[in-house]
PDB file of N, CA and C in Angstrom:
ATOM      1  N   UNK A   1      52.211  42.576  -2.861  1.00  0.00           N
ATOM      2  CA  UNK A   1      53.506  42.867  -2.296  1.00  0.00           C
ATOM      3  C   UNK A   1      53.322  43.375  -0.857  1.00  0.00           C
ATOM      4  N   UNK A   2      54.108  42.908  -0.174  1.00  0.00           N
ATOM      5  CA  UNK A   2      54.222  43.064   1.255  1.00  0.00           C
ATOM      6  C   UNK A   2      54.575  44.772   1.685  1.00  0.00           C
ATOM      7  N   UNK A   3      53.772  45.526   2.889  1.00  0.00           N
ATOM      8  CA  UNK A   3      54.162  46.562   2.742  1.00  0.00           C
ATOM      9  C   UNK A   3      55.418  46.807   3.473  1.00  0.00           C
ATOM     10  N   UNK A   4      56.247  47.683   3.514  1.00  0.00           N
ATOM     11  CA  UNK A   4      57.362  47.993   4.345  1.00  0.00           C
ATOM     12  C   UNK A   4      57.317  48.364   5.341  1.00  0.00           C
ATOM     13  N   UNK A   5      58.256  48.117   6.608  1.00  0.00           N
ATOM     14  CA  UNK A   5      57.514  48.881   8.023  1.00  0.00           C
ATOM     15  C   UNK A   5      58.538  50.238   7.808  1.00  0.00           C
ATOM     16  N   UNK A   6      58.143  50.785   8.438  1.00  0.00           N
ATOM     17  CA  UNK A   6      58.119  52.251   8.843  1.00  0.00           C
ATOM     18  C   UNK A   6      59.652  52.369   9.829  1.00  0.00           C
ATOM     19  N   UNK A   7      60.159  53.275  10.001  1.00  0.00           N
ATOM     20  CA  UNK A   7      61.829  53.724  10.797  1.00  0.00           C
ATOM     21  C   UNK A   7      61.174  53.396  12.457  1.00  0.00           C
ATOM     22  N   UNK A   8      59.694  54.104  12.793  1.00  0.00           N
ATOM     23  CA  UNK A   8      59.282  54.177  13.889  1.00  0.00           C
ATOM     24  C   UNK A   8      59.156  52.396  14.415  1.00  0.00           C
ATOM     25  N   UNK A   9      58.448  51.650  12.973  1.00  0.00           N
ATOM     26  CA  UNK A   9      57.841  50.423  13.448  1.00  0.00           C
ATOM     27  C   UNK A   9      59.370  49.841  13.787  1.00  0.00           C
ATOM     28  N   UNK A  10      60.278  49.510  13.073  1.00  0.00           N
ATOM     29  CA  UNK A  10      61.238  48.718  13.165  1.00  0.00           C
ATOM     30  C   UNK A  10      62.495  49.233  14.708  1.00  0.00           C
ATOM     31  N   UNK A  11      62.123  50.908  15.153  1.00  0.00           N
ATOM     32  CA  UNK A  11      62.618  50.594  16.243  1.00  0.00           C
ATOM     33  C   UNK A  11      61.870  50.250  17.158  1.00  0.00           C
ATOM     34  N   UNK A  12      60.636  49.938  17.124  1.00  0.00           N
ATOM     35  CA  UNK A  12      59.759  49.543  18.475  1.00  0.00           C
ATOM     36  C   UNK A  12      59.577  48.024  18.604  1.00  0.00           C
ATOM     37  N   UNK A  13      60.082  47.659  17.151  1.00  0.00           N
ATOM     38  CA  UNK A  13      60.585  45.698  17.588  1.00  0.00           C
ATOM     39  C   UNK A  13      61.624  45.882  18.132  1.00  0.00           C
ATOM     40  N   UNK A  14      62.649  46.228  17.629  1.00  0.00           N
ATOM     41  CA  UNK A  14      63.971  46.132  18.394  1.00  0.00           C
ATOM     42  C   UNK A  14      64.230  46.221  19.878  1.00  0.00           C
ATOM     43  N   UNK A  15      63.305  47.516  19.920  1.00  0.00           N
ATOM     44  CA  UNK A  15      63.616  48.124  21.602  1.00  0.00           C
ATOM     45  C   UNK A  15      62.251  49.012  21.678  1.00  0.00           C
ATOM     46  N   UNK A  16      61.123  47.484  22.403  1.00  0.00           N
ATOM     47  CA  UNK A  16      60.436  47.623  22.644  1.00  0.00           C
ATOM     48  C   UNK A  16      59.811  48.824  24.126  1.00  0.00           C
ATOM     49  N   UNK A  17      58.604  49.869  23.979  1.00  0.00           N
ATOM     50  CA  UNK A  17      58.304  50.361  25.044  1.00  0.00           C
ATOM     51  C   UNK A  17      57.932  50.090  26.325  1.00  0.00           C
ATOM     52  N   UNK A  18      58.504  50.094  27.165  1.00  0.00           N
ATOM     53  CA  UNK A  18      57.691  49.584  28.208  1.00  0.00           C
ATOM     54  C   UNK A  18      56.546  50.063  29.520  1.00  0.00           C
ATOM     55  N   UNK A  19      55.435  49.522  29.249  1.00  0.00           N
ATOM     56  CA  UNK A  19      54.134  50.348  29.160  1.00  0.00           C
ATOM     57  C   UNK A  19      53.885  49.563  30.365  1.00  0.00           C
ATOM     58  N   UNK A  20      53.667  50.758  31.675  1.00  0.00           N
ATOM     59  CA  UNK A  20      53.516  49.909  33.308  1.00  0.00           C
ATOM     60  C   UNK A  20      51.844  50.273  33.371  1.00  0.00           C
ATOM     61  N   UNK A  21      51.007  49.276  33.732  1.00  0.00           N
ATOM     62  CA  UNK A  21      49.567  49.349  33.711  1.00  0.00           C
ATOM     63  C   UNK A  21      49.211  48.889  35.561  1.00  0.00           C
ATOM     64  N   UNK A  22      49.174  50.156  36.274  1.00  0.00           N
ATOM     65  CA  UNK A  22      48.802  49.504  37.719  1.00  0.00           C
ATOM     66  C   UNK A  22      47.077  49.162  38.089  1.00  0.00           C
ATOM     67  N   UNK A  23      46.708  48.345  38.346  1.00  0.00           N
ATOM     68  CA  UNK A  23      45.280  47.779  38.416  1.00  0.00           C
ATOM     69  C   UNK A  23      45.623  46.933  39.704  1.00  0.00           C
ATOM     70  N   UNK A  24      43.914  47.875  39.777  1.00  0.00           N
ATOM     71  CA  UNK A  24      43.751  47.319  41.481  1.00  0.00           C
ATOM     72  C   UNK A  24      43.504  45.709  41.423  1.00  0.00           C
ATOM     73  N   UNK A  25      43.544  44.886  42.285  1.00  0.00           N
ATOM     74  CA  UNK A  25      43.793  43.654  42.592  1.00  0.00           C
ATOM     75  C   UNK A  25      42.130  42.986  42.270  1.00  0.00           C
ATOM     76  N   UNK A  26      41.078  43.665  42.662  1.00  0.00           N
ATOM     77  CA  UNK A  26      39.704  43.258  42.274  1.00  0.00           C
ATOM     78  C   UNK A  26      39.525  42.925  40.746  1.00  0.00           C
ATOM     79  N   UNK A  27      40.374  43.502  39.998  1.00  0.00           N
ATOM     80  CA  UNK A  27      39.879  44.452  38.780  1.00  0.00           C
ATOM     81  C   UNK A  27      40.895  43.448  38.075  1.00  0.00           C
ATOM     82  N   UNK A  28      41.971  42.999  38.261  1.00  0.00           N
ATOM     83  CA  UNK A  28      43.174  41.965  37.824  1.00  0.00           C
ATOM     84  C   UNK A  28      42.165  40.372  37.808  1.00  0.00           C
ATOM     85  N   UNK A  29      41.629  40.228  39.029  1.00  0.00           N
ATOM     86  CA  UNK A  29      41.066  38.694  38.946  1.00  0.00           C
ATOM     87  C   UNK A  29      39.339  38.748  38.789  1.00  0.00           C
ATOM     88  N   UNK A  30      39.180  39.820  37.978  1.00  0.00           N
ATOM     89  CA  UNK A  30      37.927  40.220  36.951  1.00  0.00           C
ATOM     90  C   UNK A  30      38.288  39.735  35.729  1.00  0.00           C
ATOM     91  N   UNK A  31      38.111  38.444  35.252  1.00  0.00           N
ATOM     92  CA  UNK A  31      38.203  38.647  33.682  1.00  0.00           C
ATOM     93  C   UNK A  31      37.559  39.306  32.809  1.00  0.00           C
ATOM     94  N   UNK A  32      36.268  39.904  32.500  1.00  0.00           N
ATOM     95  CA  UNK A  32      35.309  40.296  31.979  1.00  0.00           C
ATOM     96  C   UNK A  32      36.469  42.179  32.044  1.00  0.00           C
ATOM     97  N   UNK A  33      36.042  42.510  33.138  1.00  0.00           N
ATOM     98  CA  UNK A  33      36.876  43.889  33.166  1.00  0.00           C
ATOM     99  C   UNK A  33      38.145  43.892  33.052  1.00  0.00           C
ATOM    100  N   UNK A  34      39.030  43.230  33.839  1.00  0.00           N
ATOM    101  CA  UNK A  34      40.423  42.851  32.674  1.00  0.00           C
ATOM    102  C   UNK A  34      40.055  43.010  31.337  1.00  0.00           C
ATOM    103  N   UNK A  35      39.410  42.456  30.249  1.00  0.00           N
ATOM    104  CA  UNK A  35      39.535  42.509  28.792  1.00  0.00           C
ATOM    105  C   UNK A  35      39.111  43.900  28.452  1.00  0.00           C
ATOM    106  N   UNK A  36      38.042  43.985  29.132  1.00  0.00           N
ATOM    107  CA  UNK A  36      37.603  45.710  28.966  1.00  0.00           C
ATOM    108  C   UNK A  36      38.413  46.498  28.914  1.00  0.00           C
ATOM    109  N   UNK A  37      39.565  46.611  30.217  1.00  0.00           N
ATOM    110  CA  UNK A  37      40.709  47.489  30.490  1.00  0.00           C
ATOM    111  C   UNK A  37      41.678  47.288  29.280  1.00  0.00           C
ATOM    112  N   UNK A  38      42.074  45.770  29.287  1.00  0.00           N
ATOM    113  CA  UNK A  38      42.790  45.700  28.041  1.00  0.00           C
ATOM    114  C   UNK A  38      42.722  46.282  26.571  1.00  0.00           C
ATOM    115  N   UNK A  39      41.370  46.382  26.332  1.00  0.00           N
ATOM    116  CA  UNK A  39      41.315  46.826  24.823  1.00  0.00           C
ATOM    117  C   UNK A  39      41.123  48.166  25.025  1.00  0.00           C
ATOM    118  N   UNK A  40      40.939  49.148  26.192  1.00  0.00           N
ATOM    119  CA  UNK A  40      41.323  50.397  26.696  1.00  0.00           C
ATOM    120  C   UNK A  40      42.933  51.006  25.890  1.00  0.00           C
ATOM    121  N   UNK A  41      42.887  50.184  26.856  1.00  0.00           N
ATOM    122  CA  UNK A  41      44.513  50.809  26.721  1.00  0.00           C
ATOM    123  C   UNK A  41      45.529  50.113  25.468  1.00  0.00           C
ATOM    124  N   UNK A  42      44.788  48.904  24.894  1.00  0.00           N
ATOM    125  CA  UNK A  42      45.645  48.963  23.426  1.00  0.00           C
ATOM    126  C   UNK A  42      45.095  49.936  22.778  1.00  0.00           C
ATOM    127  N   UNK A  43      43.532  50.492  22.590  1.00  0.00           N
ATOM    128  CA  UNK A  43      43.305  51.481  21.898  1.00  0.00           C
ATOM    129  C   UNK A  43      44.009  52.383  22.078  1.00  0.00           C
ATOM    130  N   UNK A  44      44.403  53.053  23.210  1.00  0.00           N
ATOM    131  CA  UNK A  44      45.530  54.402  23.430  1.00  0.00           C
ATOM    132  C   UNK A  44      46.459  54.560  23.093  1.00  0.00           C
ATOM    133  N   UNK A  45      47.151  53.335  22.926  1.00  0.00           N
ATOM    134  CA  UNK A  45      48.391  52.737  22.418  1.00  0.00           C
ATOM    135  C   UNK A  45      48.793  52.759  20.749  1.00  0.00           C
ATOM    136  N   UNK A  46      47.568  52.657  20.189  1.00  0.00           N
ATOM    137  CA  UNK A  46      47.511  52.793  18.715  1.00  0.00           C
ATOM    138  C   UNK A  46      46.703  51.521  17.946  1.00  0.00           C
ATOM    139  N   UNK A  47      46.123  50.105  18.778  1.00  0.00           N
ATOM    140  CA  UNK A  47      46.259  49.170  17.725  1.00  0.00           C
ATOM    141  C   UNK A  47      45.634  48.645  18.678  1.00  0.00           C
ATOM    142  N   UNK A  48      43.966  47.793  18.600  1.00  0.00           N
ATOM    143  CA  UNK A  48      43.155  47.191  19.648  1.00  0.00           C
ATOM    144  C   UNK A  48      44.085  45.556  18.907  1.00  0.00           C
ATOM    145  N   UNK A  49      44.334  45.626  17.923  1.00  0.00           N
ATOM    146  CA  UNK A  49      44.617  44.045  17.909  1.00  0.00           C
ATOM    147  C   UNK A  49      45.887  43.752  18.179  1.00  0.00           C
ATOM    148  N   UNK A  50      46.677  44.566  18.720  1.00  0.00           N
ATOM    149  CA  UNK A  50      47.955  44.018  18.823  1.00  0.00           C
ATOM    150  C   UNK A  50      48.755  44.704  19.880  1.00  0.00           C
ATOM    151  N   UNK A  51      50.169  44.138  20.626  1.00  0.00           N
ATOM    152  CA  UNK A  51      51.016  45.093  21.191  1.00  0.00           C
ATOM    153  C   UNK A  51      52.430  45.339  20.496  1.00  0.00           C
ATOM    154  N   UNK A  52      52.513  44.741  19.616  1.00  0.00           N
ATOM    155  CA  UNK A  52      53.356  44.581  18.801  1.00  0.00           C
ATOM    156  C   UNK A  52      54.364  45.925  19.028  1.00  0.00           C
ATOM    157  N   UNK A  53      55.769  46.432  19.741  1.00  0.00           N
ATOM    158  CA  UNK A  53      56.338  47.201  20.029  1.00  0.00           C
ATOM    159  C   UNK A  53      56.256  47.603  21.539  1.00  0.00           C
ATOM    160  N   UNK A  54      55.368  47.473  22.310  1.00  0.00           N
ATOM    161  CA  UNK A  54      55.102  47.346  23.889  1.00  0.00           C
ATOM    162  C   UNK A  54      55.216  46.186  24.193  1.00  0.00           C
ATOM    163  N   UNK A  55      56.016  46.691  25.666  1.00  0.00           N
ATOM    164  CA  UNK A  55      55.822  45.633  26.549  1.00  0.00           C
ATOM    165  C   UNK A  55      55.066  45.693  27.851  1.00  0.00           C
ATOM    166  N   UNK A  56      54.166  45.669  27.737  1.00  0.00           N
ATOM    167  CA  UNK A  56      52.666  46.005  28.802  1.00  0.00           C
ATOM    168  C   UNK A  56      52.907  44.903  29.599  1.00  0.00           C
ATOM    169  N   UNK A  57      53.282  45.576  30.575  1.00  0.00           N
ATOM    170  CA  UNK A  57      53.469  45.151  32.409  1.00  0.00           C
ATOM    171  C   UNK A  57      51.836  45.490  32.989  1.00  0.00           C
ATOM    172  N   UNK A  58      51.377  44.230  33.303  1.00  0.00           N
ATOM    173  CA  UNK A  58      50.053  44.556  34.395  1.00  0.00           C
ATOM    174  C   UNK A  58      50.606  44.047  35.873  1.00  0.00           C
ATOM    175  N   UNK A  59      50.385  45.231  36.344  1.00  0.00           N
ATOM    176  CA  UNK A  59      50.581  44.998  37.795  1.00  0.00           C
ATOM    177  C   UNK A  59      49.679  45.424  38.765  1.00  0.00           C
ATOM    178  N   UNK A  60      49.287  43.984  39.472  1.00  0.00           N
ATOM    179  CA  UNK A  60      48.462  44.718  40.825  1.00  0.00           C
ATOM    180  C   UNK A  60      48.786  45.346  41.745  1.00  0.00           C
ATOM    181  N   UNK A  61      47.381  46.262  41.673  1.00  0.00           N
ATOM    182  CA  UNK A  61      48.290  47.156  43.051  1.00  0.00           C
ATOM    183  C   UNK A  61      47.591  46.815  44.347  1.00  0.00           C
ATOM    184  N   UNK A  62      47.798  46.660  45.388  1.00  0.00           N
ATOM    185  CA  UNK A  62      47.579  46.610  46.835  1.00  0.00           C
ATOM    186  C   UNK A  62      48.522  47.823  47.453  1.00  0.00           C
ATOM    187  N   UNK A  63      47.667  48.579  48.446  1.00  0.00           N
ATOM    188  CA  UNK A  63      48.317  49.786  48.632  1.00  0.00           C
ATOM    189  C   UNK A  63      47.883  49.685  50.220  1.00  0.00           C
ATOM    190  N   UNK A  64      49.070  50.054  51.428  1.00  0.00           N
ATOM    191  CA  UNK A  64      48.362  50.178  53.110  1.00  0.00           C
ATOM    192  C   UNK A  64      49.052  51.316  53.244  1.00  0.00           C
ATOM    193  N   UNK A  65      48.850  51.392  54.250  1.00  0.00           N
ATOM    194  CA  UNK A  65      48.688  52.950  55.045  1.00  0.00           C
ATOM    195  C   UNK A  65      49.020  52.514  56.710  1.00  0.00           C
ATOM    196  N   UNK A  66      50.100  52.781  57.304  1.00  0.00           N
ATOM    197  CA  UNK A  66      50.478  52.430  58.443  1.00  0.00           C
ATOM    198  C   UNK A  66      50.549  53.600  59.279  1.00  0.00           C
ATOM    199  N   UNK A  67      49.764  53.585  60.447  1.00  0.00           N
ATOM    200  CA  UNK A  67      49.384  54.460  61.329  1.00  0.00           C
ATOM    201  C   UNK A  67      50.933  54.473  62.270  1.00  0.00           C
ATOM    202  N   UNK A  68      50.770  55.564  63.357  1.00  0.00           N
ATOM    203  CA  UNK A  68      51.426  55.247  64.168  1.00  0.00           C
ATOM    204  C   UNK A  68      51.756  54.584  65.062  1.00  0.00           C
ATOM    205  N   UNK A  69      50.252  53.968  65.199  1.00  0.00           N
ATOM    206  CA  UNK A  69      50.490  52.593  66.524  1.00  0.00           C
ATOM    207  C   UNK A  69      50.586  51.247  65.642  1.00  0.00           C
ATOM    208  N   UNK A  70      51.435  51.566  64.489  1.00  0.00           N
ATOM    209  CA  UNK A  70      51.540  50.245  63.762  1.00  0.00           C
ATOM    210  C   UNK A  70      50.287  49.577  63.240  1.00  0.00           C
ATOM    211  N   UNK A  71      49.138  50.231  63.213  1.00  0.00           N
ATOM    212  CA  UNK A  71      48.170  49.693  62.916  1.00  0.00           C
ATOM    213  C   UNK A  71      47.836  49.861  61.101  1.00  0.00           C
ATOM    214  N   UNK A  72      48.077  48.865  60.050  1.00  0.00           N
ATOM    215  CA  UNK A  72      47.763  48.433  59.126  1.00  0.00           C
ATOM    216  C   UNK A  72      46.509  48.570  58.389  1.00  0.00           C
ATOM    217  N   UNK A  73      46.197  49.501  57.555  1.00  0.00           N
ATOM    218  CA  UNK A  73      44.786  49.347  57.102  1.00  0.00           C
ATOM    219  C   UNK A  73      45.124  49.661  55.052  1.00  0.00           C
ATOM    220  N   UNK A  74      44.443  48.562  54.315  1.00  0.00           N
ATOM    221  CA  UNK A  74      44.668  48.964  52.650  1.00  0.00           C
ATOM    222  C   UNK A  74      44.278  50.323  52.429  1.00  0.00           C
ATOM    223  N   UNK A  75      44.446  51.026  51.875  1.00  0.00           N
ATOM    224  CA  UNK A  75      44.155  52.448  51.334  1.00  0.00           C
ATOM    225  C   UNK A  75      42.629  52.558  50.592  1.00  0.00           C
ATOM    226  N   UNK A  76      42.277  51.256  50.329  1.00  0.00           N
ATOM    227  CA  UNK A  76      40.648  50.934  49.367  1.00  0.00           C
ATOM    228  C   UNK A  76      40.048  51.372  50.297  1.00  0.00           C
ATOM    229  N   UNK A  77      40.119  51.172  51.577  1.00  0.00           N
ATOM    230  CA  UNK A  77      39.238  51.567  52.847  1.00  0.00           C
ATOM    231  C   UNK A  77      38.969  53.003  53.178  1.00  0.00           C
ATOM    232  N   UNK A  78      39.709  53.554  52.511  1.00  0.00           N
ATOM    233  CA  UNK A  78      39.973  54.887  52.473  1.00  0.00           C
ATOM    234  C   UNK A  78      38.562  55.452  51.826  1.00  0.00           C
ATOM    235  N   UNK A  79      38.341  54.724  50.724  1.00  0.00           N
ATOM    236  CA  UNK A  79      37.340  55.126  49.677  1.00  0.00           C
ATOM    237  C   UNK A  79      38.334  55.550  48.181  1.00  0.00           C
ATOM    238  N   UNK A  80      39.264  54.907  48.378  1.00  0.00           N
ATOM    239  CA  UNK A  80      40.329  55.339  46.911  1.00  0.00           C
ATOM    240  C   UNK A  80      39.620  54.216  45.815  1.00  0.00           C
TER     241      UNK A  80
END
Protein backbone atom coordinates (compact mmCIF):
# COMPACT_ATOMS: atom_id res chain seq x y z
CA UNK A 1 0.00 0.00 0.00
CA UNK A 2 1.06 3.30 -1.06
CA UNK A 3 2.20 5.63 1.72
CA UNK A 4 0.30 8.93 2.32
CA UNK A 5 1.99 12.29 1.89
CA UNK A 6 2.22 14.35 4.74
CA UNK A 7 0.05 18.20 5.23
CA UNK A 8 3.78 19.65 4.77
CA UNK A 9 4.42 17.38 1.48
CA UNK A 10 1.12 18.21 -0.24
CA UNK A 11 1.57 22.00 0.39
CA UNK A 12 5.00 22.11 -1.17
CA UNK A 13 3.44 20.52 -4.53
CA UNK A 14 0.90 22.94 -4.61
CA UNK A 15 2.93 26.04 -3.81
CA UNK A 16 6.15 25.20 -4.43
CA UNK A 17 9.45 27.04 -2.54
CA UNK A 18 11.38 29.07 -4.30
CA UNK A 19 15.03 28.40 -3.68
CA UNK A 20 17.47 31.34 -5.46
CA UNK A 21 21.06 29.60 -5.87
CA UNK A 22 23.62 32.55 -7.04
CA UNK A 23 26.85 30.88 -8.67
CA UNK A 24 29.57 32.49 -10.04
CA UNK A 25 29.65 32.22 -13.86
CA UNK A 26 33.04 29.88 -13.87
CA UNK A 27 31.38 27.51 -11.57
CA UNK A 28 27.77 27.49 -13.79
CA UNK A 29 29.79 26.33 -17.11
CA UNK A 30 31.77 23.70 -14.80
CA UNK A 31 29.82 20.65 -15.19
CA UNK A 32 31.74 18.42 -12.88
CA UNK A 33 31.32 21.31 -10.01
CA UNK A 34 27.87 22.26 -11.04
CA UNK A 35 26.79 18.56 -9.99
CA UNK A 36 28.91 18.83 -6.92
CA UNK A 37 27.10 22.13 -5.97
CA UNK A 38 23.93 20.55 -6.95
CA UNK A 39 23.84 17.59 -4.71
CA UNK A 40 25.11 20.28 -1.99
CA UNK A 41 22.37 21.96 -1.81
CA UNK A 42 19.63 19.21 -2.50
CA UNK A 43 21.24 17.67 0.53
CA UNK A 44 20.33 20.94 2.61
CA UNK A 45 17.16 20.94 1.21
CA UNK A 46 16.20 17.51 2.57
CA UNK A 47 16.44 14.93 -0.41
CA UNK A 48 19.84 14.36 -2.73
CA UNK A 49 17.40 12.62 -5.18
CA UNK A 50 14.90 14.95 -5.73
CA UNK A 51 13.45 18.69 -5.72
CA UNK A 52 10.22 17.69 -5.53
CA UNK A 53 8.47 20.98 -3.68
CA UNK A 54 11.38 23.58 -4.77
CA UNK A 55 11.81 25.53 -7.33
CA UNK A 56 15.67 25.99 -7.54
CA UNK A 57 16.56 29.03 -9.62
CA UNK A 58 20.42 28.82 -10.63
CA UNK A 59 21.60 31.99 -11.40
CA UNK A 60 24.85 33.36 -12.56
CA UNK A 61 26.32 35.89 -11.02
CA UNK A 62 28.65 38.46 -12.77
CA UNK A 63 29.20 41.31 -10.44
CA UNK A 64 31.30 45.11 -11.59
CA UNK A 65 32.23 47.76 -9.67
CA UNK A 66 32.20 51.21 -11.42
CA UNK A 67 34.74 53.71 -10.42
CA UNK A 68 34.37 57.25 -10.78
CA UNK A 69 36.00 57.86 -14.01
CA UNK A 70 33.52 55.34 -15.34
CA UNK A 71 36.02 52.86 -15.36
CA UNK A 72 34.46 49.17 -15.23
CA UNK A 73 36.22 46.39 -13.50
CA UNK A 74 34.19 42.58 -12.34
CA UNK A 75 34.41 42.40 -8.59
CA UNK A 76 36.39 38.62 -9.13
CA UNK A 77 39.33 41.00 -9.62
CA UNK A 78 38.88 42.13 -6.43
CA UNK A 79 39.90 38.67 -5.09
CA UNK A 80 36.00 37.91 -4.14
Amino acid sequence: MKEKLSTEQIARAVHPESINVHVPIEVMWDSDRLAGLKKDILGRLGCLACTSGFDIRWRARRDYIVNPSLEIRELSEFGR
